[in-house]
Protein backbone atom coordinates (compact mmCIF):
# COMPACT_ATOMS: atom_id res chain seq x y z
CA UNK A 1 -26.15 59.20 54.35
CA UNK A 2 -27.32 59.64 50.80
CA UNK A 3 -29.28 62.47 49.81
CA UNK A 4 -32.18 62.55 47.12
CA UNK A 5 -31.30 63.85 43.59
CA UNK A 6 -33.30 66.97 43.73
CA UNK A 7 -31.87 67.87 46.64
CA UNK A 8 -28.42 67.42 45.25
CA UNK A 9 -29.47 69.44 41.87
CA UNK A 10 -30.90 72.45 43.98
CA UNK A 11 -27.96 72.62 46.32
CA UNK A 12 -24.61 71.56 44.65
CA UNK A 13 -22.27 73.32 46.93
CA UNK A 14 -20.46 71.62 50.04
CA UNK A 15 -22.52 71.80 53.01
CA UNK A 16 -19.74 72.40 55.72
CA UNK A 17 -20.24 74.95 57.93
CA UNK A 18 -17.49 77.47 57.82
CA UNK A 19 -16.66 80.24 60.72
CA UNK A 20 -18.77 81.13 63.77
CA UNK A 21 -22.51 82.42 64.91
CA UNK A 22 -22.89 85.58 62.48
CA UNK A 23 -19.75 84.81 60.46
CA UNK A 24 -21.24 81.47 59.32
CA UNK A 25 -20.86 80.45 55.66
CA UNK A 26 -21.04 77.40 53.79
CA UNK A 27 -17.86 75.82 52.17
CA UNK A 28 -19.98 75.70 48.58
CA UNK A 29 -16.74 73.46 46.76
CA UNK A 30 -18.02 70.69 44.31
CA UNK A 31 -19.45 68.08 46.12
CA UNK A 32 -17.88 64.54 46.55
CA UNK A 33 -20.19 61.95 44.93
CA UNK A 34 -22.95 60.29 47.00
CA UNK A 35 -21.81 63.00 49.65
CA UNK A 36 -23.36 66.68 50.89
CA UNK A 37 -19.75 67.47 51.48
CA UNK A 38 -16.64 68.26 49.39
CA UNK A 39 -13.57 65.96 49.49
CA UNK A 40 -11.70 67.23 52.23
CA UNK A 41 -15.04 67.86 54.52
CA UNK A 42 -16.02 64.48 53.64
CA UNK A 43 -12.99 62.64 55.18
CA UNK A 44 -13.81 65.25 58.30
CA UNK A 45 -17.22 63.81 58.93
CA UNK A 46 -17.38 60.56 57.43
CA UNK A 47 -16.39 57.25 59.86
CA UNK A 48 -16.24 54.53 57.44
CA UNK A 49 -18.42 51.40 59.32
CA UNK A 50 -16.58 48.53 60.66
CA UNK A 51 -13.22 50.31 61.72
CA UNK A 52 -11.11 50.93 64.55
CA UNK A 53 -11.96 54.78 64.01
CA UNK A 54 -15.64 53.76 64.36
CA UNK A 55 -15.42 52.07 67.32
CA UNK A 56 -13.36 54.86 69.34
CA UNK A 57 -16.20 57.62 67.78
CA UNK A 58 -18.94 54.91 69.69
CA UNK A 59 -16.61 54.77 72.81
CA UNK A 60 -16.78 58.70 72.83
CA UNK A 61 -20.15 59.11 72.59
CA UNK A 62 -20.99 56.75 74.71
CA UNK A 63 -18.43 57.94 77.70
CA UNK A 64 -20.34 61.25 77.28
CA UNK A 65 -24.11 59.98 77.04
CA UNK A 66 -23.38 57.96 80.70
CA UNK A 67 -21.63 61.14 81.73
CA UNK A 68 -24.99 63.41 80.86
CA UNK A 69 -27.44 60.83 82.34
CA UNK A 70 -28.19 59.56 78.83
CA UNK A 71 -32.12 59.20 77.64
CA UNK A 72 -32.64 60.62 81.57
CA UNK A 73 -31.01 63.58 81.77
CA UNK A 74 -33.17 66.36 82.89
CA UNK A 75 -33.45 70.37 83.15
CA UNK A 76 -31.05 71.89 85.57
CA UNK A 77 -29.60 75.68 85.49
CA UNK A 78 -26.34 74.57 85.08
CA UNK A 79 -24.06 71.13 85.26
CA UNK A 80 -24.69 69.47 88.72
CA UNK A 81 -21.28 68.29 90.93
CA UNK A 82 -22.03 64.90 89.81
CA UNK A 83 -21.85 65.29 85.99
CA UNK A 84 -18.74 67.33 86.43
CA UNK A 85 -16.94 63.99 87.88
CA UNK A 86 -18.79 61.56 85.81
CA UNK A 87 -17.58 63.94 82.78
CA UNK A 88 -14.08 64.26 84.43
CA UNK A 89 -13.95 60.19 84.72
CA UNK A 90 -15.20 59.86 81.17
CA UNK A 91 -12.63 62.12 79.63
CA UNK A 92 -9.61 60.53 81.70
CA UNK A 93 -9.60 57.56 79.48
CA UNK A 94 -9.31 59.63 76.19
């Protein structure tokens, strides 16, 4: 994803999130080129198309989409028997 060149002048820093719920900062290192993130963050986030990294990130996500009911998943208090095996299945072949 590229972002737009204002954006980039008004917000130079890396946009990583660092820490957790109040303790969350920003990274704020230089920026990689053509990136919102630094280096390091960059290589964390980024799944160059076409590879065999891609296609296990799609196999992932779409293990836990069939596991959640996908597009149909509705509003329950709390995860139904069901999902709990169909997410059980889906995380035995990782």
């Amino acid at each position: 994803m590229r972002f737009r060149a204002d954006h980039e002048d008004r917000d130079s820093g890396c946009a990583y999130l660092l820490g957790e719920n109040a303790e969350r900062r920003r990274c704020d290192a230089p920026r990689r080129p053509g990136s919102p993130y630094c280096l390091s963050h960059h290589s964390l986030c980024h799944v160059r198309c076409g590879t065999t990294e891609e296609a296990e990130r799609l196999r992932e996500v779409e293990a836990l989409a069939n596991a959640v009911g996908g597009r149909k998943g509705g509003n329950a208090t709390g995860p139904s028997r069901r999902f709990l095996r169909r997410l059980e299945h889906a995380v035995q072949d990782f």
